[in-house]
N, C-alpha and C. Protein backbone atom coordinates (compact mmCIF):
# COMPACT_ATOMS: atom_id res chain seq x y z
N UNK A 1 -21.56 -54.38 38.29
CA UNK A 1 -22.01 -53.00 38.31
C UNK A 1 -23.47 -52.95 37.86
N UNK A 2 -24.48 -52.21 38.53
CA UNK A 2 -25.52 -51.94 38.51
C UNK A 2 -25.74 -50.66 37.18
N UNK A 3 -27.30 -50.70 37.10
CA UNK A 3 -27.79 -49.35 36.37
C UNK A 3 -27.59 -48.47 37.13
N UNK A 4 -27.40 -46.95 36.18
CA UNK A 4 -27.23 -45.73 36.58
C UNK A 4 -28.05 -44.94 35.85
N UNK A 5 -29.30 -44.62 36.05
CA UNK A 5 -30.26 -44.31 34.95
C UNK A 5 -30.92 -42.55 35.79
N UNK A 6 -31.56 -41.61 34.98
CA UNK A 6 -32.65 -40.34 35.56
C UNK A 6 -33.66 -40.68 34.24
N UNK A 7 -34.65 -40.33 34.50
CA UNK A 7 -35.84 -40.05 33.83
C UNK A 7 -36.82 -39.18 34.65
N UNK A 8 -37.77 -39.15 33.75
CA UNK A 8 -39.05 -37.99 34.13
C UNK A 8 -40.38 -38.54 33.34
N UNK A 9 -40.97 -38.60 33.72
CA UNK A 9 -42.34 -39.47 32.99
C UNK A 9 -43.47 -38.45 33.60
N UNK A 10 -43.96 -37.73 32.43
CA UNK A 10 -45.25 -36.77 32.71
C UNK A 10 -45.98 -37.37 32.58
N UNK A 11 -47.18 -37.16 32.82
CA UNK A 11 -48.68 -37.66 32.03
C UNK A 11 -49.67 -36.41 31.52
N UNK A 12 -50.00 -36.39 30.63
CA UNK A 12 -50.57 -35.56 29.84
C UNK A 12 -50.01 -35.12 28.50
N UNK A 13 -48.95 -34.23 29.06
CA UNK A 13 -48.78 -33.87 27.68
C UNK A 13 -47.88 -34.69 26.23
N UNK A 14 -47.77 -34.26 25.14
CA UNK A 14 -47.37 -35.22 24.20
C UNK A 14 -46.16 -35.21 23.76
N UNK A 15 -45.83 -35.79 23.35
CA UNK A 15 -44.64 -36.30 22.70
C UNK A 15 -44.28 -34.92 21.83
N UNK A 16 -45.00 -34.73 21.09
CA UNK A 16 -44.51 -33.48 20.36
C UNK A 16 -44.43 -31.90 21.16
N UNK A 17 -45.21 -31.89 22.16
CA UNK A 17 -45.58 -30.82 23.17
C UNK A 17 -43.77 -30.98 23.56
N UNK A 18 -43.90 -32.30 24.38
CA UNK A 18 -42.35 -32.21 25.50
C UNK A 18 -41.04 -31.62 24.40
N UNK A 19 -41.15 -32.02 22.93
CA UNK A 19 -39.85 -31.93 22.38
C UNK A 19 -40.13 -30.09 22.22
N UNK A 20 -40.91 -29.92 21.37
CA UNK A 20 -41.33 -28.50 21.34
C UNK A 20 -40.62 -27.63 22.64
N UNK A 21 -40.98 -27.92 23.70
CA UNK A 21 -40.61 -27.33 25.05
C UNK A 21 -39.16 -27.61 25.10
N UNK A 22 -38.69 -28.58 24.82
CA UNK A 22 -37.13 -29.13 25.40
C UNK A 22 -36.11 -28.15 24.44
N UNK A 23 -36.83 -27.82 23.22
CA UNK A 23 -36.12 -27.21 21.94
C UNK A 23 -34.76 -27.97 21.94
N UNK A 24 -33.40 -27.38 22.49
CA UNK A 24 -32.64 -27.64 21.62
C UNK A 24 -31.37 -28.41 22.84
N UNK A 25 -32.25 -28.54 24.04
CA UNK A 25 -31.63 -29.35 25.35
C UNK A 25 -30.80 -30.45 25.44
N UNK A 26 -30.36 -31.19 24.87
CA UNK A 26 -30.07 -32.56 25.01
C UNK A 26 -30.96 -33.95 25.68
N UNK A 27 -31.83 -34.28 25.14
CA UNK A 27 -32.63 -35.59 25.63
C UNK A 27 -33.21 -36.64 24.63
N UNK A 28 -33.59 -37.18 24.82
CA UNK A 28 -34.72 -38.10 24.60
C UNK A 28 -35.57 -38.35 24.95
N UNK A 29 -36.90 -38.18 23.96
CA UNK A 29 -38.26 -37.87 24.50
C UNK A 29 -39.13 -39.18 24.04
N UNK A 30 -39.64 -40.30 24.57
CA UNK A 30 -40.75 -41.34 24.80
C UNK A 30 -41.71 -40.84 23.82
N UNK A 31 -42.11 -41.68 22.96
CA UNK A 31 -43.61 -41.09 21.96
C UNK A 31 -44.79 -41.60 23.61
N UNK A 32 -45.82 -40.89 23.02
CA UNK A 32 -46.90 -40.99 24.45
C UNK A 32 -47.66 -42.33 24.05
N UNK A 33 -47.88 -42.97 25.26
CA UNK A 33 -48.58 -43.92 25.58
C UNK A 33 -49.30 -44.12 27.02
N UNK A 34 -50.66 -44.16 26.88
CA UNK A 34 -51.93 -43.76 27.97
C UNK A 34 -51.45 -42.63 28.56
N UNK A 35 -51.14 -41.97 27.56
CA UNK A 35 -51.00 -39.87 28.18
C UNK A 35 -49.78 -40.26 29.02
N UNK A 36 -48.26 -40.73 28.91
CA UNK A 36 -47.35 -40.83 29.54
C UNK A 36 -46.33 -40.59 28.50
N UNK A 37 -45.48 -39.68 28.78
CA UNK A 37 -44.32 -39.52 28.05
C UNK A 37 -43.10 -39.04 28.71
N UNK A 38 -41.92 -40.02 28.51
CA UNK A 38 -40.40 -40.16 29.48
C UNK A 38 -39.42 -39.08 28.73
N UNK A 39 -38.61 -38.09 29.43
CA UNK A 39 -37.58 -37.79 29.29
C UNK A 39 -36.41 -38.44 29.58
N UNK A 40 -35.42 -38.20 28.81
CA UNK A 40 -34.59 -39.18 29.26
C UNK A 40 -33.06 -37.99 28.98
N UNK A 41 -32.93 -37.11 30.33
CA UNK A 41 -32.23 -35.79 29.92
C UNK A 41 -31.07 -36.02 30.49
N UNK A 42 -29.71 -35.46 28.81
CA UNK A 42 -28.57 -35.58 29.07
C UNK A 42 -28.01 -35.05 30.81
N UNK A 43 -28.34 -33.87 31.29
CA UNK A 43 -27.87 -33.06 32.02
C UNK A 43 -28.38 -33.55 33.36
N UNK A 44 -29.39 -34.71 33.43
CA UNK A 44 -29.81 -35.58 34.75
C UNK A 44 -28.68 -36.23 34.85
N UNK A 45 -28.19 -37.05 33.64
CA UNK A 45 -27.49 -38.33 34.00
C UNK A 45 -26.53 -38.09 34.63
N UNK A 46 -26.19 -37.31 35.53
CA UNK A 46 -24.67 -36.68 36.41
C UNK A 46 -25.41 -37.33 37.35
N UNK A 47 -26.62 -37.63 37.78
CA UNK A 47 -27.00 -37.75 38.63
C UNK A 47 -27.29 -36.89 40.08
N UNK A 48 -27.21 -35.96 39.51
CA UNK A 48 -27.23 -34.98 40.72
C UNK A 48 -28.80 -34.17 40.34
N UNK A 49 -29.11 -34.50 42.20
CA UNK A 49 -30.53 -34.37 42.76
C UNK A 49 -31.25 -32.86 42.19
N UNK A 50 -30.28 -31.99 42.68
CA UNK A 50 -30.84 -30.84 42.27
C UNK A 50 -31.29 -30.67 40.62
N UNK A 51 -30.03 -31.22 40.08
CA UNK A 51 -30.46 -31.02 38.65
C UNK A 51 -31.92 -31.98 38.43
N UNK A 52 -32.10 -33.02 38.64
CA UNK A 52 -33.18 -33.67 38.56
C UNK A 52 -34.74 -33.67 38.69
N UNK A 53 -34.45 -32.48 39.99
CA UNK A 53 -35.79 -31.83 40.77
C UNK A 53 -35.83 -30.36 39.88
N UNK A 54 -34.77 -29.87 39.61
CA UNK A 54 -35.14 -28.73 38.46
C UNK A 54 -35.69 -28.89 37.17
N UNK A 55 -35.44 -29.96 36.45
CA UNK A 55 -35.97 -30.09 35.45
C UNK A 55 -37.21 -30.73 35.67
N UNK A 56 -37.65 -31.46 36.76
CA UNK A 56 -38.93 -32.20 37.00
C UNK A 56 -40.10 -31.00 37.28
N UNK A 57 -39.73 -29.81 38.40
CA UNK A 57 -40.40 -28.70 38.31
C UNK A 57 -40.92 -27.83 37.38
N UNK A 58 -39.52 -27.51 36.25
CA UNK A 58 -39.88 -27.14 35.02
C UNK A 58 -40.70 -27.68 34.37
N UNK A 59 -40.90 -28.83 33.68
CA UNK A 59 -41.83 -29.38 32.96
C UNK A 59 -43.05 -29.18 33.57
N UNK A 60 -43.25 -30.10 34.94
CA UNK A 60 -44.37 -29.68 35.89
C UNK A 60 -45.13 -28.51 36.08
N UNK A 61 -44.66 -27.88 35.82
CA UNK A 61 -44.90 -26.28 35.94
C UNK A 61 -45.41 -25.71 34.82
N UNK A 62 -44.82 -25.93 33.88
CA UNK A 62 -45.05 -25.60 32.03
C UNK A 62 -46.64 -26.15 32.05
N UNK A 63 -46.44 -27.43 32.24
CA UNK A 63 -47.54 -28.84 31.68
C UNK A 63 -48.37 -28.58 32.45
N UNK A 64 -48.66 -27.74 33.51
CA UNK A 64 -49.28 -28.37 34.83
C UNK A 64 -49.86 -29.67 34.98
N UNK A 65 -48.83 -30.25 35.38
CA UNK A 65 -48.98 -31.63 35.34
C UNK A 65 -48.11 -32.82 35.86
N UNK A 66 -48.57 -33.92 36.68
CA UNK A 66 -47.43 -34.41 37.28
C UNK A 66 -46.71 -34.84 35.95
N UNK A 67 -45.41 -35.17 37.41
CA UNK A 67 -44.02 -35.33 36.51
C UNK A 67 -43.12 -36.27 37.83
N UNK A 68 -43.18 -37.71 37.01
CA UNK A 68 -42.30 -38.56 38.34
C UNK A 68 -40.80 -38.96 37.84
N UNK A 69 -40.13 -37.45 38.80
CA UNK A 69 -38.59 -37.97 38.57
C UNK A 69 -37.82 -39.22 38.84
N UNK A 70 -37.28 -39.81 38.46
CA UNK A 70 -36.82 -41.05 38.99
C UNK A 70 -35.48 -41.17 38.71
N UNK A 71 -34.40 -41.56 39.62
CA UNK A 71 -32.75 -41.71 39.66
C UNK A 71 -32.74 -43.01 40.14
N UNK A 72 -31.81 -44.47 39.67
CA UNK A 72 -31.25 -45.15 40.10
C UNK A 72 -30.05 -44.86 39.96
N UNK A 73 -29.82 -45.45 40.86
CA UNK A 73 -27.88 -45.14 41.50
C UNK A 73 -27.52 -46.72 41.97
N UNK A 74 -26.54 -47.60 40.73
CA UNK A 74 -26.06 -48.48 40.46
C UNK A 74 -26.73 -49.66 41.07
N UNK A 75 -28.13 -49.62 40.46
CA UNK A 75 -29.04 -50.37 40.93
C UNK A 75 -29.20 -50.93 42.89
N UNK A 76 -28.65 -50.04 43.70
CA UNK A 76 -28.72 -50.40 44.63
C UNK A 76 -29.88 -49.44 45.33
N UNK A 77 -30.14 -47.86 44.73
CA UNK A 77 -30.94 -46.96 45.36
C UNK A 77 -31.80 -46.43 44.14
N UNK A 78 -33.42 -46.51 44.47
CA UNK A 78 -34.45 -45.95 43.82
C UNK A 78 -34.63 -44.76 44.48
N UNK A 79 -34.67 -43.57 43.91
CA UNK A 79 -34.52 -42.27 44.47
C UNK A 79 -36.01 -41.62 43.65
N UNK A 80 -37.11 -41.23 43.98
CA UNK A 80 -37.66 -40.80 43.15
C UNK A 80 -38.47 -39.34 43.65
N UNK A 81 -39.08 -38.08 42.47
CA UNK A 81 -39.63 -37.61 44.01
C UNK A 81 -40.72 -36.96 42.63
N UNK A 82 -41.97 -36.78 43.14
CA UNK A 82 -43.24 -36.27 42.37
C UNK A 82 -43.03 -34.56 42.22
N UNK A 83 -43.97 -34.66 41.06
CA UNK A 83 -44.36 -33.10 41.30
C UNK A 83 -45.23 -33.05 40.37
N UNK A 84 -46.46 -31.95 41.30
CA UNK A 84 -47.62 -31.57 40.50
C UNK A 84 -47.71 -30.59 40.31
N UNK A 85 -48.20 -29.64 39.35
CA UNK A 85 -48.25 -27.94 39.29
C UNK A 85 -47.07 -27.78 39.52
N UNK A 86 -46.03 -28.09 39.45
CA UNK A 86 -45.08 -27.19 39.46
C UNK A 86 -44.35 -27.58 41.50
N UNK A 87 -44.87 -28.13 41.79
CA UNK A 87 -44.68 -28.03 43.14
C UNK A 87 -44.50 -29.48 43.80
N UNK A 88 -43.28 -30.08 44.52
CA UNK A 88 -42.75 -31.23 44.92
C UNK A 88 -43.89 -31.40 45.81
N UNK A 89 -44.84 -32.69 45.56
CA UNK A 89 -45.33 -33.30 46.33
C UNK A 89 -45.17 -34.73 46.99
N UNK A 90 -44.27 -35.33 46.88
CA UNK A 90 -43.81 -36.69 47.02
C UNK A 90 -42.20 -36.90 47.11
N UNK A 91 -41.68 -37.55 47.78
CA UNK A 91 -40.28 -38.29 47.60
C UNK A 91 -39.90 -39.49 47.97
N UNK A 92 -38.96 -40.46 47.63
CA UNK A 92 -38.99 -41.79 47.88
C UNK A 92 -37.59 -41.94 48.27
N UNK A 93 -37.15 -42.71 48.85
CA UNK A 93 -35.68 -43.20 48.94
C UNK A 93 -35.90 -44.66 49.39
N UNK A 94 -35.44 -45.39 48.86
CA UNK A 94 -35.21 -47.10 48.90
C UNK A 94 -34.48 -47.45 49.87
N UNK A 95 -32.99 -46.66 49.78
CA UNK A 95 -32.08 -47.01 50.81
C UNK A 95 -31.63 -46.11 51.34
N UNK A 96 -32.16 -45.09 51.81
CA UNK A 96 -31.26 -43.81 52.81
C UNK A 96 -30.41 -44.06 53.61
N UNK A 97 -29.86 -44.17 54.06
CA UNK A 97 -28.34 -45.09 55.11
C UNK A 97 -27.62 -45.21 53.09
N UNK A 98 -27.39 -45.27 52.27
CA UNK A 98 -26.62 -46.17 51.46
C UNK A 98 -25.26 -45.45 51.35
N UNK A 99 -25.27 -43.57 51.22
CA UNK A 99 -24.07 -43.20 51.42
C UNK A 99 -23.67 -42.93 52.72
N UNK A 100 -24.47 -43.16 53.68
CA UNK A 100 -24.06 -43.01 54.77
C UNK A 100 -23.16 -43.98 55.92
N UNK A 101 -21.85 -43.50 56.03
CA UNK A 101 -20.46 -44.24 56.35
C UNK A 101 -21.16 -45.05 57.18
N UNK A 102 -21.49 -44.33 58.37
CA UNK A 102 -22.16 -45.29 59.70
C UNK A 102 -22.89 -46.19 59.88
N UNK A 103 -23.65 -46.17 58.31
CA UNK A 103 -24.97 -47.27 58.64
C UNK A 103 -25.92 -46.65 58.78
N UNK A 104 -26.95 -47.38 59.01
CA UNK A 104 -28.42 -46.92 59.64
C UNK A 104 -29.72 -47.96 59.52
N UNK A 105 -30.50 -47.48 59.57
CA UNK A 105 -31.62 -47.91 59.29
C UNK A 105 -31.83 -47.74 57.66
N UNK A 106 -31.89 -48.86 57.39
CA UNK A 106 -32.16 -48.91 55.69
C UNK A 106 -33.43 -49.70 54.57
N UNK A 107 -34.18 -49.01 55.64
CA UNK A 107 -36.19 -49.46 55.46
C UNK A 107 -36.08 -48.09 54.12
N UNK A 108 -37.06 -48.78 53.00
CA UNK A 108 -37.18 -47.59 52.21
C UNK A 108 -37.98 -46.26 52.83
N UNK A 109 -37.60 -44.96 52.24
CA UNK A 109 -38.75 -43.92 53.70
C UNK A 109 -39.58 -43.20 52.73
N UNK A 110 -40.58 -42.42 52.68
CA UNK A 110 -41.04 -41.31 51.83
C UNK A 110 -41.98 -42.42 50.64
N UNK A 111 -42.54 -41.46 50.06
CA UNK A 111 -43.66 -42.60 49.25
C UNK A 111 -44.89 -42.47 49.31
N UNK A 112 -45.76 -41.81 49.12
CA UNK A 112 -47.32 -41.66 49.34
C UNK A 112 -48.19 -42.69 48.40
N UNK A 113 -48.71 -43.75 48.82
CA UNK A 113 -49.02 -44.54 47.54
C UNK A 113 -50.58 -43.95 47.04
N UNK A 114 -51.51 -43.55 47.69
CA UNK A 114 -52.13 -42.66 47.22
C UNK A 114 -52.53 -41.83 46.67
N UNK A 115 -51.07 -40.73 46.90
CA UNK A 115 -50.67 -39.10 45.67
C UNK A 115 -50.09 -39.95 44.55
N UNK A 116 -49.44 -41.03 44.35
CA UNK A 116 -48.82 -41.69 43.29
C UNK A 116 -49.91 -42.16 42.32
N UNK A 117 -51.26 -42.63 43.36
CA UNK A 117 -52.02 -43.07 42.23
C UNK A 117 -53.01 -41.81 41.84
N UNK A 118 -52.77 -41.25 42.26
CA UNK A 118 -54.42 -40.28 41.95
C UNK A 118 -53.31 -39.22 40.70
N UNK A 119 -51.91 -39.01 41.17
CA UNK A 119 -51.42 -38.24 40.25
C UNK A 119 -51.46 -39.19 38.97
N UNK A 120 -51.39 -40.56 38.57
CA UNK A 120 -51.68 -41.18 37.74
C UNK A 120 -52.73 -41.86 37.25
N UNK A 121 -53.53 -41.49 38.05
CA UNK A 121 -54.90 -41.91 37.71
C UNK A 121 -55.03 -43.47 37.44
N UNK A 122 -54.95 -43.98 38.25
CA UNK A 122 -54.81 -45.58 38.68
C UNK A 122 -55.49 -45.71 40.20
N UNK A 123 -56.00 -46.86 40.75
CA UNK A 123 -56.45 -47.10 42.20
C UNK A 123 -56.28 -48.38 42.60
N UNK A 124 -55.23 -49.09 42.08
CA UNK A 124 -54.38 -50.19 43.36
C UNK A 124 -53.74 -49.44 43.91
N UNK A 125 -54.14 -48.67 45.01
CA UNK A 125 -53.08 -48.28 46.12
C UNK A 125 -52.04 -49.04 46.72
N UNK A 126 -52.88 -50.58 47.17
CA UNK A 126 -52.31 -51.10 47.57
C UNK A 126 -51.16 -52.04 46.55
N UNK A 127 -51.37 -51.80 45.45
CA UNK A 127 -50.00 -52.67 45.15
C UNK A 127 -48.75 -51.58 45.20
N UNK A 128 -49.31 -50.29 45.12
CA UNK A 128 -47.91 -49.11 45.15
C UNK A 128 -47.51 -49.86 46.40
N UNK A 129 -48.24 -49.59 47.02
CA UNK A 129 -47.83 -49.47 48.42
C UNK A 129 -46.70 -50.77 48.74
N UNK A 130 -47.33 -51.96 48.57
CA UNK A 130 -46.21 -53.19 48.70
C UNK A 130 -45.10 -52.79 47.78
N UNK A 131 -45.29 -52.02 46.55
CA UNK A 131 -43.64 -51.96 45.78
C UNK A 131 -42.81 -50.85 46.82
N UNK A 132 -43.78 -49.99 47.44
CA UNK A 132 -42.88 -49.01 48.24
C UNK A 132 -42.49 -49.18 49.30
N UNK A 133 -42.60 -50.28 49.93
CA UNK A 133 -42.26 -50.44 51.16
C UNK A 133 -41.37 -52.28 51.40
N UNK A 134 -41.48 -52.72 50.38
CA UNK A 134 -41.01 -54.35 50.23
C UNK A 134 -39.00 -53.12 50.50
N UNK A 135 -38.54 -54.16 51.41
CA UNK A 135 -37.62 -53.87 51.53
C UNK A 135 -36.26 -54.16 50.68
N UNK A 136 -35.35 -53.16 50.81
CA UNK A 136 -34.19 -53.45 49.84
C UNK A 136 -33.75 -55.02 49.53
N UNK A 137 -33.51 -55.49 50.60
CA UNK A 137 -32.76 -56.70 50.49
C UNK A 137 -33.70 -58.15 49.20
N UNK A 138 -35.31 -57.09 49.84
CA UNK A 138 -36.10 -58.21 48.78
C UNK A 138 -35.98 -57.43 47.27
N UNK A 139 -35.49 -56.75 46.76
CA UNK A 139 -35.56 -56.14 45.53
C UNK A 139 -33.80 -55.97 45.06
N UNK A 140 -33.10 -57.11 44.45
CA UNK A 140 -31.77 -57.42 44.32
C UNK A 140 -31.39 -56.62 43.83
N UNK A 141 -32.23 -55.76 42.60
CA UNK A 141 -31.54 -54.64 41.63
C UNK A 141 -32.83 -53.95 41.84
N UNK A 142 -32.50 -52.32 41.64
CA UNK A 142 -33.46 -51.22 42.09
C UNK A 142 -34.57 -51.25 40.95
N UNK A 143 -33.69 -51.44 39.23
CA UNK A 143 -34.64 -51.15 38.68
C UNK A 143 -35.48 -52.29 38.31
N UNK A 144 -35.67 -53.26 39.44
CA UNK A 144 -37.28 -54.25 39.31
C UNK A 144 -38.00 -53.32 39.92
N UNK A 145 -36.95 -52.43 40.75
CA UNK A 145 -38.76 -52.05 42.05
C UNK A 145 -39.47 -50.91 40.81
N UNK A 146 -38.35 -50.36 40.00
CA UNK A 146 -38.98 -48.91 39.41
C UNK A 146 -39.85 -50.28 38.32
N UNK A 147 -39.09 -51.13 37.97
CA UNK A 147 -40.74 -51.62 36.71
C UNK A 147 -41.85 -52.30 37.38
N UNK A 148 -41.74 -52.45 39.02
CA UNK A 148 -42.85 -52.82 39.94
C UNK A 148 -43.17 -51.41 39.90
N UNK A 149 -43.04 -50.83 40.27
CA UNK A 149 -44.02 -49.52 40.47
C UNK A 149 -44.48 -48.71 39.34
N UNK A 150 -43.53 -49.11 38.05
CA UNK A 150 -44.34 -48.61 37.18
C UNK A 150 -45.37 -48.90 36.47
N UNK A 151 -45.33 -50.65 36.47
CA UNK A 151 -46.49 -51.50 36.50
C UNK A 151 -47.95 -51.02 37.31
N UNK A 152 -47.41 -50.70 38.44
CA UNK A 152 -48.79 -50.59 39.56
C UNK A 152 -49.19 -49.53 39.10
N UNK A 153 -48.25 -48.08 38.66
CA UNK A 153 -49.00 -46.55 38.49
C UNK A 153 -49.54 -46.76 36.58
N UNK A 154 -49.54 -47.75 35.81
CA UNK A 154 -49.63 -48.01 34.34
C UNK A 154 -48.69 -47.14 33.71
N UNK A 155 -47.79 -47.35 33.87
CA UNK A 155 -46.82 -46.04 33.42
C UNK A 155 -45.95 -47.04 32.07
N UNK A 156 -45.47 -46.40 31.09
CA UNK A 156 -45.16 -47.77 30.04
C UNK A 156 -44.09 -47.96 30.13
N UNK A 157 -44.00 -49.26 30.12
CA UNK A 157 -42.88 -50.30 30.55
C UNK A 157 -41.14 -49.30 30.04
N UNK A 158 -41.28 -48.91 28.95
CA UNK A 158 -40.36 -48.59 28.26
C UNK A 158 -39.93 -47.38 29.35
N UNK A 159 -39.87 -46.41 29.81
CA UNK A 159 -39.77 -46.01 30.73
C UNK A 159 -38.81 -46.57 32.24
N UNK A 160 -38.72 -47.84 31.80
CA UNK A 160 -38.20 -48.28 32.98
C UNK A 160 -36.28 -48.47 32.63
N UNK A 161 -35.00 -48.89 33.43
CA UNK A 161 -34.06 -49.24 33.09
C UNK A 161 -33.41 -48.58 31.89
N UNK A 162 -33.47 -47.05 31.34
CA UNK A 162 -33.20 -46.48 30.57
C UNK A 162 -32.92 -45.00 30.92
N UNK A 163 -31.82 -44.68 30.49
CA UNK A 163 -31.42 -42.60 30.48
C UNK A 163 -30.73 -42.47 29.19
N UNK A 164 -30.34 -41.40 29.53
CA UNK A 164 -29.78 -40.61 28.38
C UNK A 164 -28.31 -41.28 28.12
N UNK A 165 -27.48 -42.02 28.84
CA UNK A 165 -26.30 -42.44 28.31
C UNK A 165 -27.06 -43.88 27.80
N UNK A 166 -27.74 -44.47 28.77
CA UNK A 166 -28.05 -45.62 27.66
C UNK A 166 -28.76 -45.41 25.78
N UNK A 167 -29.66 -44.59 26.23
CA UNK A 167 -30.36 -44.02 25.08
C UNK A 167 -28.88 -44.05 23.71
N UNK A 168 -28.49 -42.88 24.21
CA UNK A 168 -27.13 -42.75 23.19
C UNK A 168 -26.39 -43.51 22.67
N UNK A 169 -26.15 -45.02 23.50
CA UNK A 169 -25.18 -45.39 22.90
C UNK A 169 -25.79 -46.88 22.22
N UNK A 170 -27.67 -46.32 22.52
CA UNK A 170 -28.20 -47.44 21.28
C UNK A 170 -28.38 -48.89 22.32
N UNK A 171 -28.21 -48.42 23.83
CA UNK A 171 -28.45 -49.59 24.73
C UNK A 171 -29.72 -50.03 25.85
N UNK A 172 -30.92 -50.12 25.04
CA UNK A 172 -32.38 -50.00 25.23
C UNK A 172 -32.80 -51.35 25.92
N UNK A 173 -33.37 -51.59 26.64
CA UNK A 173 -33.81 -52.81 27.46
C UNK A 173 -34.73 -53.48 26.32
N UNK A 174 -34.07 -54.86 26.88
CA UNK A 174 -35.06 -56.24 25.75
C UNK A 174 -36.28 -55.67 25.67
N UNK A 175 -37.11 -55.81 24.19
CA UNK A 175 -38.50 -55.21 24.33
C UNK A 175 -38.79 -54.00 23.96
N UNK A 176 -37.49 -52.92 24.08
CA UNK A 176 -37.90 -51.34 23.66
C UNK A 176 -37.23 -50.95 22.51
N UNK A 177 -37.92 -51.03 21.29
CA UNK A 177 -37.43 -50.71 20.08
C UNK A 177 -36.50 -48.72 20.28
N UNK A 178 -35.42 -48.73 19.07
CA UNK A 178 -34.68 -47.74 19.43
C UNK A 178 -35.67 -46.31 19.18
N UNK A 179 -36.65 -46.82 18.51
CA UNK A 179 -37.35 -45.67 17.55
C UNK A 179 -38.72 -45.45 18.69
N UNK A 180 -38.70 -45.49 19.50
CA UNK A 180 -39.29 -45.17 20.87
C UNK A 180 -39.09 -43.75 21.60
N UNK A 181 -37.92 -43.36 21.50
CA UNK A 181 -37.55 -42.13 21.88
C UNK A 181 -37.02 -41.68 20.34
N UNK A 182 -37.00 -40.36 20.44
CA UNK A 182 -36.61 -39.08 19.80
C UNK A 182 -35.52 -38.59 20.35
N UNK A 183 -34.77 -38.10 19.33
CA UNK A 183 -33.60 -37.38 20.11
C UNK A 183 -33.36 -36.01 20.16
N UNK A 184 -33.66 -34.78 20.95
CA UNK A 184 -33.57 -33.68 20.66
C UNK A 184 -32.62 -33.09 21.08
N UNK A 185 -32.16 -31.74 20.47
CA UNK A 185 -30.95 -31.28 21.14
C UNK A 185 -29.74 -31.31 19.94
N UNK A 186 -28.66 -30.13 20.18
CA UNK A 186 -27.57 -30.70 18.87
C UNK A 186 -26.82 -31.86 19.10
């Protein structure tokens, strides 16, 4: 069995800003590092899209400021989708065909490696670009491609292979001390 992880990684605002805002929500909030700070929200980890893109808007919107949602789904699908001001500018899918009975074409689709870097203020385009388009079969588990791409946008490592059920139960990837996130919420 693969990871099952949601996060949200702003850039700009702080660690104390995001908890302030989250008040009394259920998450875990990333202390900031190079103006990047991860949510890691109970009410994503259902995994459901809508909830994911609502809370990514919200913040986005508050912060004006991007905000890159990101869902793996049992390490087989990187699902991710941007937003700046408040407004979805980007989406990614790794494996589109994956719930789909019939099959399909299962080239990753969506991905701007450009809006990815300028919303992060980075300019290897081109290495986004090879993490966004290297195909499934070359990326065994999803969340290498999310710490390849988070590598390329400088986004901090800790951020990667982590949500809110891992958070909770104290199960943090080699390398990410527990005292990294905050826990807000009753």
């Amino acid at each position: 069995m693969g990871n099952f992880y949601t996060s949200h990684t702003l850039r700009g605002p702080s660690q104390d800003e995001v908890i302030a805002w989250l008040g009394n929500r259920p998450a875990y909030v990333s202390k900031t590092e190079r103006s990047c700070t991860t949510v890691l929200d109970q009410a994503c980890e259902s995994q459901d899209r809508q909830e994911l893109a609502d809370l990514a808007h919200r913040l986005s919107e508050h912060f004006r400021c991007p905000v890159l949602a990101v869902l793996n789904h049992d390490d087989d699908v990187l699902y991710f989708e941007l937003y700046e001001d408040g407004k979805k500018t980007d989406e990614y899918n790794s494996a589109p065909s994956y719930f789909d009975v019939e099959g399909g074409d299962d080239e990753p689709v969506g991905g701007d490696a450009s809006r990815l870097a300028t919303a992060f203020g980075v300019s290897d385009v081109p290495a986004i670009e090879t993490v966004l388009r290297t195909g499934a079969d070359e990326y065994v588990f999803q969340f290498e491609r999310h710490r390849d791409l988070a590598s390329a946008l400088s986004l901090p490592s800790f951020s990667v292979a982590v949500g809110y059920t891992y958070a909770e139960a104290g199960d943090f990837p080699p390398g990410v001390a527990a005292d990294v996130y905050v826990r807000t919420g009753a």
